[in-house]
Each structure stands twice: as structure tokens, then as C-alpha cells.
Protein backbone atom coordinates (compact mmCIF):
# COMPACT_ATOMS: atom_id res chain seq x y z
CA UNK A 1 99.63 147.53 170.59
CA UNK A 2 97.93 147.17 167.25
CA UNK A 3 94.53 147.88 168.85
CA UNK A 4 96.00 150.92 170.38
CA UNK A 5 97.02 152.23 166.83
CA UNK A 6 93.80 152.06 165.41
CA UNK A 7 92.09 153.70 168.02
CA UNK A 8 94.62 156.29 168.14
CA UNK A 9 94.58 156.45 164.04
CA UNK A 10 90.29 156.89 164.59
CA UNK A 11 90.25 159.49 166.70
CA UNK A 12 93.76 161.59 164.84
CA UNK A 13 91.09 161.18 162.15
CA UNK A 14 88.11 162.43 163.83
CA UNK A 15 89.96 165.30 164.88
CA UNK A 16 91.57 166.41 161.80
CA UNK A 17 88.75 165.25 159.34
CA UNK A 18 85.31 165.85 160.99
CA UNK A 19 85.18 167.88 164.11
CA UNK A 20 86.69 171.44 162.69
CA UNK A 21 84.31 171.41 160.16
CA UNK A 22 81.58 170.05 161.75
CA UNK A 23 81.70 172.53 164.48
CA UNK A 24 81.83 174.98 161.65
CA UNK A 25 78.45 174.38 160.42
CA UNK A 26 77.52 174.02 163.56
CA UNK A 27 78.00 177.40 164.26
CA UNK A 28 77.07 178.97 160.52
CA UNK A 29 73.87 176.42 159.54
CA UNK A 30 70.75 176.02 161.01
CA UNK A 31 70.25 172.67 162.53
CA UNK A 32 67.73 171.55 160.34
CA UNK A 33 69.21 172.96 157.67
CA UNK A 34 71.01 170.09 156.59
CA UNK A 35 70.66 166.38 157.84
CA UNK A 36 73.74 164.46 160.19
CA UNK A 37 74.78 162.68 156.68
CA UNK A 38 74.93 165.81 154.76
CA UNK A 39 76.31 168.24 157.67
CA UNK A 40 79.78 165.15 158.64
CA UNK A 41 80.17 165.23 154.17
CA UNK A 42 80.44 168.91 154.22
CA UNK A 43 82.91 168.73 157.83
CA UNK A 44 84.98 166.58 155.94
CA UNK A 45 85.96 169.28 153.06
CA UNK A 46 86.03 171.93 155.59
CA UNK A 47 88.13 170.20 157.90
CA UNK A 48 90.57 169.72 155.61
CA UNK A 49 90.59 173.52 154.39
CA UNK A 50 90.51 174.87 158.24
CA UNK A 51 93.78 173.11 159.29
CA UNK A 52 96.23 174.23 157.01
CA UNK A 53 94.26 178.17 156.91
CA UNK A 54 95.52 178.11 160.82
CA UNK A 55 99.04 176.82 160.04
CA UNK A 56 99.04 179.87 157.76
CA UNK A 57 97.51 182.92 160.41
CA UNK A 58 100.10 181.12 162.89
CA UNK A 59 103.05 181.20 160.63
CA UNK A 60 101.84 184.96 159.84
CA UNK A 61 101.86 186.00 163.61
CA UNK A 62 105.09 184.43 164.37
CA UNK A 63 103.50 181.24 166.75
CA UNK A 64 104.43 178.32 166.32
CA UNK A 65 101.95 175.01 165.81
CA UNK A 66 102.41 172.25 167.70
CA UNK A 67 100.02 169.46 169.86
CA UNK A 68 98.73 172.44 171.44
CA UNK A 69 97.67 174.38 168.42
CA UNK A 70 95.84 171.11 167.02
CA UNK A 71 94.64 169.98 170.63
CA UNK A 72 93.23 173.95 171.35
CA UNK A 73 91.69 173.57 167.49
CA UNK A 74 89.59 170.20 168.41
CA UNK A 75 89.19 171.49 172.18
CA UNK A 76 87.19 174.42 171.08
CA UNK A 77 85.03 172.20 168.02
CA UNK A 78 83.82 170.04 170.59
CA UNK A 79 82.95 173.00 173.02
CA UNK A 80 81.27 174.23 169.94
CA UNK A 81 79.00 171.20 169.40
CA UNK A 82 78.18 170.31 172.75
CA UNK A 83 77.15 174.01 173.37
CA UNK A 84 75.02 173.26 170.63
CA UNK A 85 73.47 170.32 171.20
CA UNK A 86 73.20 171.50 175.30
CA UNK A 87 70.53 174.57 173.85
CA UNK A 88 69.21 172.59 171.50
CA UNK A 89 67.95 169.53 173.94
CA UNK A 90 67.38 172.32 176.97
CA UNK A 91 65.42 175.07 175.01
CA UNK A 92 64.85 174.10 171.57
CA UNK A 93 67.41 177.63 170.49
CA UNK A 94 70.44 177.28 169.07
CA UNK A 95 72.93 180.32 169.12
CA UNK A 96 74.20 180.79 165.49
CA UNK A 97 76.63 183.20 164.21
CA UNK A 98 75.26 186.46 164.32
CA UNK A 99 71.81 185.77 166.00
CA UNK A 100 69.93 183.51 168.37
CA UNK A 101 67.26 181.32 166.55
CA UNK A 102 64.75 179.42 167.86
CA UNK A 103 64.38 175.82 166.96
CA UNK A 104 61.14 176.22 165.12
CA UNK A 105 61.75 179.17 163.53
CA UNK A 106 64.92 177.73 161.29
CA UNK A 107 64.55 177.23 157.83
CA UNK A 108 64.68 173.45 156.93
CA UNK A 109 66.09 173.01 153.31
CA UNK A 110 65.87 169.63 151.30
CA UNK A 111 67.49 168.79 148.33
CA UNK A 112 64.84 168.86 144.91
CA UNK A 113 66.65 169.20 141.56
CA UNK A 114 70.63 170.83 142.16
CA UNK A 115 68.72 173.22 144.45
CA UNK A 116 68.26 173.03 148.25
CA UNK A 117 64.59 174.61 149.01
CA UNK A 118 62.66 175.24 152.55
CA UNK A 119 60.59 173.00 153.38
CA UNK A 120 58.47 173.07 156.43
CA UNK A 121 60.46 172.55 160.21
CA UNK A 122 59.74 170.06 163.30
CA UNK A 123 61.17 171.79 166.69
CA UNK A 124 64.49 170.17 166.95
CA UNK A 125 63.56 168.19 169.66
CA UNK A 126 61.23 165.63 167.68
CA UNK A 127 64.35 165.06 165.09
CA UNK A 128 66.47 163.54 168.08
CA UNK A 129 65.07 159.88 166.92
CA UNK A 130 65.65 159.52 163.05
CA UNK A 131 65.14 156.86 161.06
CA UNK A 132 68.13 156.50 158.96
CA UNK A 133 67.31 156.31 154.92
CA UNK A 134 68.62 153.00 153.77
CA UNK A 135 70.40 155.39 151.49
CA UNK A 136 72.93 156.58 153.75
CA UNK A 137 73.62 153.21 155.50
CA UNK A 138 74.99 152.06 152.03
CA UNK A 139 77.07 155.29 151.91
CA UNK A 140 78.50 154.00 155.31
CA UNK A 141 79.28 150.74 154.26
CA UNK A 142 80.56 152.05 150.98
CA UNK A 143 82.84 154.33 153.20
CA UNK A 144 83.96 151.71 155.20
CA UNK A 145 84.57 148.84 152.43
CA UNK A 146 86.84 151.58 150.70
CA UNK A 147 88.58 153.05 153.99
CA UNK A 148 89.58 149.20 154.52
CA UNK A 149 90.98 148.69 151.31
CA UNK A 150 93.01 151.67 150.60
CA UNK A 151 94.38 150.28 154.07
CA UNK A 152 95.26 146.83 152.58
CA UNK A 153 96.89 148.38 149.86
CA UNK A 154 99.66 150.03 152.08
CA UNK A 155 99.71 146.71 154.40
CA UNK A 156 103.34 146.50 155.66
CA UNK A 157 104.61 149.99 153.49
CA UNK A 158 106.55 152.35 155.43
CA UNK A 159 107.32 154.90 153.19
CA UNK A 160 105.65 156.67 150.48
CA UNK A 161 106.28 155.51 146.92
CA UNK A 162 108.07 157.71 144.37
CA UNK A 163 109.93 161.06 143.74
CA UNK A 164 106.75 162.86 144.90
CA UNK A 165 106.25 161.02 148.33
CA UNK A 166 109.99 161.80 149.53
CA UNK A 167 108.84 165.22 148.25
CA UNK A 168 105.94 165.62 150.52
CA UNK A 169 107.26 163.30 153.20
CA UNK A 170 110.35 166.10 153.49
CA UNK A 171 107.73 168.75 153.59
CA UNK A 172 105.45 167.43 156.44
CA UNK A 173 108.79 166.75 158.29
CA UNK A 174 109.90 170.28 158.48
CA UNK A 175 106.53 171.51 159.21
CA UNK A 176 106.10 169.07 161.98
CA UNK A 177 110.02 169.66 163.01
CA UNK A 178 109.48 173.70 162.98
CA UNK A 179 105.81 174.23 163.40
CA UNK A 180 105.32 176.63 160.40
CA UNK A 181 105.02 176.84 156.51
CA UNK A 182 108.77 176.27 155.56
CA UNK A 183 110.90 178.96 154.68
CA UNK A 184 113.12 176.57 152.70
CA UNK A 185 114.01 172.72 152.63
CA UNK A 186 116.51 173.59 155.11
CA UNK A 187 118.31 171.58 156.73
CA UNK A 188 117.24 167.93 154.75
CA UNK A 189 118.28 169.70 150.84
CA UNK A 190 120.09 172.63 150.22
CA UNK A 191 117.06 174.69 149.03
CA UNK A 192 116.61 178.17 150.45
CA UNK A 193 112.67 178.80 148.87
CA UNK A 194 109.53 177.37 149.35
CA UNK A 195 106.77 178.31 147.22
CA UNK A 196 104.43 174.74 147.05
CA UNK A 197 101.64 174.51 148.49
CA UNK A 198 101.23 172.81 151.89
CA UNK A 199 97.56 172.15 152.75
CA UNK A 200 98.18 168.28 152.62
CA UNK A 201 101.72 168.62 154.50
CA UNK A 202 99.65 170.39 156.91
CA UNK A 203 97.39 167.88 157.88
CA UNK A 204 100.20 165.23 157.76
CA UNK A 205 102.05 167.36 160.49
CA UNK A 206 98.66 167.75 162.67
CA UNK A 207 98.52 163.69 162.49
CA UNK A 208 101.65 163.21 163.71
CA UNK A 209 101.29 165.53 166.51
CA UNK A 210 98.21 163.72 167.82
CA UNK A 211 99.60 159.86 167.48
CA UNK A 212 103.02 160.15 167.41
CA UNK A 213 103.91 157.99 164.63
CA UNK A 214 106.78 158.25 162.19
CA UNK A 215 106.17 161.05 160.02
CA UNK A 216 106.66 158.86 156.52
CA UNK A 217 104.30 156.47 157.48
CA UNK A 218 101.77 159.13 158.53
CA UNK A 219 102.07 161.01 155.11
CA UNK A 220 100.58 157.72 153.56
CA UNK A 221 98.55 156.68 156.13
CA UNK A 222 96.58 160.35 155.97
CA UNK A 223 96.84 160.19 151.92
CA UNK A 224 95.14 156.88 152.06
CA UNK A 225 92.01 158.72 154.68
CA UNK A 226 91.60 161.17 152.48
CA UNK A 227 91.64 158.68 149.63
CA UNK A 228 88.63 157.65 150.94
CA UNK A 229 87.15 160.82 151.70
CA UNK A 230 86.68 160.96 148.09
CA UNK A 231 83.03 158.59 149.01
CA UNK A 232 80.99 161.13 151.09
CA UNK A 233 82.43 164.83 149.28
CA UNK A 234 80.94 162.99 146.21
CA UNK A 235 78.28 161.84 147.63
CA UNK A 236 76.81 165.35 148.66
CA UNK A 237 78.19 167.28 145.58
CA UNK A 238 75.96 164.51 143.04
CA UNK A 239 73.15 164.84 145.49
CA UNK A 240 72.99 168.72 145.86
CA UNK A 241 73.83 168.40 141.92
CA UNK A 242 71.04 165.83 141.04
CA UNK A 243 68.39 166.11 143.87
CA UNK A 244 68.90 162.32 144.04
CA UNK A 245 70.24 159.95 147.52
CA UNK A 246 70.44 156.92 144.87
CA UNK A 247 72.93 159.34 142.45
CA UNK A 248 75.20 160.62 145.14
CA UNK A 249 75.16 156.41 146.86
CA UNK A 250 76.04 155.53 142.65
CA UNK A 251 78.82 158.24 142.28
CA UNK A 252 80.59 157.46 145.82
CA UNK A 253 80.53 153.40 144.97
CA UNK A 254 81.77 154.34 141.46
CA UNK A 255 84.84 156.48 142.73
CA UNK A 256 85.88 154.25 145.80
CA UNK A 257 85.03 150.95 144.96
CA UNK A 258 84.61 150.34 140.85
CA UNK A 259 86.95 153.05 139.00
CA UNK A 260 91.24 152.60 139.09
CA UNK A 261 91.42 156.38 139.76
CA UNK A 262 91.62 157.44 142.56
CA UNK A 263 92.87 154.19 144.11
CA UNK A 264 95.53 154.60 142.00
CA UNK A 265 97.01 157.74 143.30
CA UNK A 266 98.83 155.99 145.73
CA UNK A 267 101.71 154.82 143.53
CA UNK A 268 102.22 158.41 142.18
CA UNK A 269 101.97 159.54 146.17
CA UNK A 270 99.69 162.58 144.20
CA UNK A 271 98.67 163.63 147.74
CA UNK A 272 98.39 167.37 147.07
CA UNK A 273 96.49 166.78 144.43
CA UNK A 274 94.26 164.13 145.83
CA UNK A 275 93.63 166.45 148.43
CA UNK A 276 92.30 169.10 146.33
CA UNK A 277 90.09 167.16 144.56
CA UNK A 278 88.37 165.76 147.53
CA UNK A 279 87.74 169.55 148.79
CA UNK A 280 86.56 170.51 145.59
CA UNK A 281 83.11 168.73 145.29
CA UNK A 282 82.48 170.61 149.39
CA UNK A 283 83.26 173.59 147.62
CA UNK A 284 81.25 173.21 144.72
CA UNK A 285 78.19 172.55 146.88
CA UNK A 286 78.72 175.54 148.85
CA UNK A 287 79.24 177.85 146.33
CA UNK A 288 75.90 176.55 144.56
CA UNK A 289 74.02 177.05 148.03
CA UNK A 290 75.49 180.96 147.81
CA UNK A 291 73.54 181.44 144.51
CA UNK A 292 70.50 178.65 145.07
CA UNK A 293 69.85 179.76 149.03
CA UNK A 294 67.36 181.85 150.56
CA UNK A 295 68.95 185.78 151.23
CA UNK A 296 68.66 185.19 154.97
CA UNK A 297 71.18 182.86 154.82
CA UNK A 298 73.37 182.89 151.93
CA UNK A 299 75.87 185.09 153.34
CA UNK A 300 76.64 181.93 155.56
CA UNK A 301 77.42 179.92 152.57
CA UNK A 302 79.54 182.84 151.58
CA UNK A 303 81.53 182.66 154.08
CA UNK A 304 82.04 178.66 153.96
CA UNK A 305 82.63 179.16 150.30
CA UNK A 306 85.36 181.56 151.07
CA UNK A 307 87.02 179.22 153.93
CA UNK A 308 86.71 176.53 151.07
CA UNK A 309 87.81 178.21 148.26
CA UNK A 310 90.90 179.26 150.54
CA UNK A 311 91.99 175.95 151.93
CA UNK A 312 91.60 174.68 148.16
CA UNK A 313 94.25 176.90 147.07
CA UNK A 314 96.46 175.97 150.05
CA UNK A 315 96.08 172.50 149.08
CA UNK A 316 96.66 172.74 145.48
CA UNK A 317 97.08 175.65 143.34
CA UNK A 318 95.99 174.07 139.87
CA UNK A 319 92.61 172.40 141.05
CA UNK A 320 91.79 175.82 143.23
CA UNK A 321 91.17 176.71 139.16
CA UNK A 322 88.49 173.63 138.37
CA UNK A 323 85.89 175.24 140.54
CA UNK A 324 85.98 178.43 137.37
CA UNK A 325 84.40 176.75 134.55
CA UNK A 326 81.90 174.50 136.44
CA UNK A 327 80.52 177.88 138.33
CA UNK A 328 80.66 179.49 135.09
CA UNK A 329 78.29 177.25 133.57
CA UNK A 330 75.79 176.72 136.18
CA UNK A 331 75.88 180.18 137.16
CA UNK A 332 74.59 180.80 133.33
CA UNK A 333 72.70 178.14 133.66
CA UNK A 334 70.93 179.14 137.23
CA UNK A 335 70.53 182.91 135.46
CA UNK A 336 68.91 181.33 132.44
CA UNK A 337 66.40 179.31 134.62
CA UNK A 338 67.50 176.05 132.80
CA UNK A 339 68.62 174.05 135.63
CA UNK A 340 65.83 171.97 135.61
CA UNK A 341 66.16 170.67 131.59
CA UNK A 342 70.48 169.64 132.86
């Protein structure tokens, strides 16, 4: 039974953390745009920003979510990817949004400074067999390690410590009772408004539809994953940032294995705001790709940065706000053509 529950927990996760947004960029970036590493780091953020945006349209056309609505979500990922990967292997094009491109023809970008600049393309077909940088198995294993032990921590914990986990545990109930963004707290506390945020509740409530497990539980369980998420959205913010694997490998082991925060989050249950600050470093990235890339494809940053910059304020309202000042100064910065002296 316990072997059932993890593999039931892996794939909730894979479903709710990687294959939305990988699907995504799938279908907006060129395949040798990005590497695997960098393309599942930047899934991750959008994942988490494209499940609660579709509890929202739902809500707003009167349908309710449900195991279907999460199910139909992943269903249509995977047909995504595997279309992908099918015209890739079979005739070298991909179909992105908005035009067919042939494999040799994409624009590969690499990261050099905080920039990501072309570099020249192999047809897709000879980048089937990569040799994996030593850099990224780390970030695996540093992934791993701290996935394990924000496990440990909640070893035998059924419910979510504090004022604030009854708080969100309530919320992820009603949303997974009702299938929409609550109206009020209804019938658990005699509150008739709702004006929080949900984005976390949201993917609490998309859990529990896929495994079936007690919803208090599942709100720390899925606090605890995206706990560790923190590893590979830093990871690919300090690399874009720096230029650098060995940065981005230094600032993941730093946040999930050597610093109290955010490890610590748990006995707060902070999970709204945990979950915001894991999206933010995805959105950060993209919105420096929508003033560092090439005008041919910018506009498909744009439109990640807006999916990004909308599930951020879903999630949290106050960290939606950190993204300002950092774009403020790097935008100077990138206008001043003194990113290279940072």
C-alpha cells in the first residue's frame, strides 16, 4: 500500500508540476531553444501558474472542476508533447504556435552573461543522444536529497501546523468539495466573502482529485513538493542571471539543503507564500528573455511572462509585487548596456 502511494504521489506530481508547463513550451519554444534541464525548471513555474488560471476561466463560465478538468488538462499536455516529439523524430519540423519550423532552421540560444544568445543549431535529430553536463546531475541529486527531506520532516503529520494551515486546509476543502474559487467559507465558518488568493488551494484540490487522499494531508504533502521546487526555479533564474551552471547548482544547494528558510516554512504552513516565491524566479527569467531575446521570438516570452505574471498574482498578491523593482533595475540596467560590469 505504501508503494502504491508513492507512485500515485509521483505521478499527482508529474501531472500538476511538470507536464502543463512543459507542454507549454513545448508548444511556444523552439526545441533547441532551451535544453531538457532548463525547459522541466521553467514547466515547473508554469505549471503551477496554469492550474489555478483554469480554476479561474472555469469558475468564470459557470463549469465546474473536477478529475475530469485536471485529467482533460494532463490528457491534452501529453498529446502536446508526443505530437511533438512524433514530428520531431519523423521529419525533423516541429509545429509551434503560430508557424511550422523546421528543425534546422530554429534558433538555438545559450546562456552567456544574464543574456540567452543564438548560437549555431544541429537538426534535432543528432541532439536525441546527449551527454548530460555533470552540472545538472548534481542539480538532480540536489533535488532529490531535498524532496526526501522536506518528506522526513512531515513523517507521520496529518495535518498542517498552525492558524494558517487550518486556513488553507479549509480553503482547498471547499474548492475540492465545490469545484470553483469559493464564494465564501460556507458551510465550515460562517463567512459569506472570499477575497484570498487561491493559486496554492488550487493545486491542493487538483492533488486530491488525482490520488484521493485526505485533503489535510495533501495540503502539506503538495506544500512540502513545492518546497522543493524552490532547487530547479533557482537554479535557472541564477543561471539565466549569471551565465553560470556552477552558480545556479550553488544557489539551488544553498536554498534546499544549507539555509533554515525555506525549510522552515513548514511550521508557519506559509504555503501561499511559498508558492509565490517559487514562481517568481520562472517569471523573472521570462520576463528577462522578453527584453534580452531575438524579435522573432520574444513575443513568445511575452506571452509566458503574461501566463506567469498571472498565476503569480493568483498565488499570492504581495510577491506578484517583487517582480517591480528587480525589472526596474535590470531593465535600466539592460537600457544602459551595463549588464555585463553586474
Amino acid at each position: 500500500m505504501a508503494l502504491q502511494i508513492i507512485l500515485l504521489s509521483a505521478l499527482a506530481s508529474s501531472a500538476v508540476f511538470i507536464i502543463p508547463g512543459y507542454a507549454l513550451t513545448q508548444l511556444l519554444l523552439p526545441k533547441n531553444l532551451l535544453c531538457l534541464t532548463d525547459r522541466l525548471c521553467i514547466a515547473c513555474g508554469l505549471s503551477m501558474a496554469i492550474i489555478p488560471i483554469q480554476l479561474l476561466v472555469l469558475t468564470q463560465l459557470g463549469i465546474p472542476s473536477g478529475p475530469a478538468s485536471i485529467l482533460g488538462l494532463v490528457m491534452l499536455a501529453l498529446v502536446v508533447i508526443a505530437v511533438q516529439y512524433v514530428l520531431r523524430q519523423c521529419t525533423g519540423r516541429e509545429f509551434l504556435w503560430g508557424r511550422w519550423a523546421p528543425g534546422t532552421d530554429v534558433q538555438c540560444l545559450t546562456t552567456t552573461s544574464s543574456a540567452l544568445i543564438p548560437a549555431n543549431c544541429v537538426p534535432p535529430k543528432e541532439l536525441v543522444i546527449r551527454k548530460i553536463p555533470l552540472e545538472e546531475i548534481l542539480l538532480a541529486i540536489v533535488f532529490l536529497v531535498t524532496l526526501i527531506m522536506r518528506l522526513l520532516v512531515i513523517e507521520g503529520v496529518n495535518y498542517p501546523p498552525g492558524g494558517d494551515g487550518y486556513h488553507h486546509t479549509l480553503i482547498s476543502q471547499i474548492i475540492h468539495d465545490t469545484g470553483f474559487i469559493p464564494q465564501s467559507y460556507r458551510p465550515y465558518a460562517p463567512l459569506d466573502r472570499f477575497t484570498y488568493h487561491f493559486g496554492f488551494h488550487s493545486l491542493v484540490a487538483a492533488w486530491v482529485w488525482l490520488t484521493h487522499l485526505p485533503v489535510p494531508r495533501s495540503t502539506l504533502l503538495v506544500s512540502q513538493i513545492i518546497n522543493a521546487l524552490t532547487v530547479p526555479t533557482l537554479y535557472i533564474f541564477t543561471k539565466v542571471l549569471t551565465g553560470r551552471k556552477e552558480a545556479g547548482l550553488f544557489a539551488a544547494m544553498v536554498a534546499g539543503l544549507i539555509t533554515v528558510m525555506p525549510a522552515y516554512y513548514v511550521n508557519w504552513s506559509r504555503n501561499t507564500q511559498l508558492t509565490a516565491n517559487v514562481m517568481l524566479p520562472v517569471t523573472l527569467v521570462a520576463l528577462i528573455q522578453v527584453l534580452e531575446a531575438w524579435n522573432t521570438i520574444r513575443w513568445r516570452w511575452c506571452v509566458l511572462a503574461a501566463i506567469l505574471i498571472a498565476g503569480l498574482f493568483l498565488a499570492h498578491y504581495a510577491v506578484w509585487w517583487f517582480a517591480a523593482p528587480f525589472m526596474l533595475v535590470y531593465a535600466a540596467a539592460w537600457v544602459l548596456g551595463n549588464r555585463g560590469q553586474w
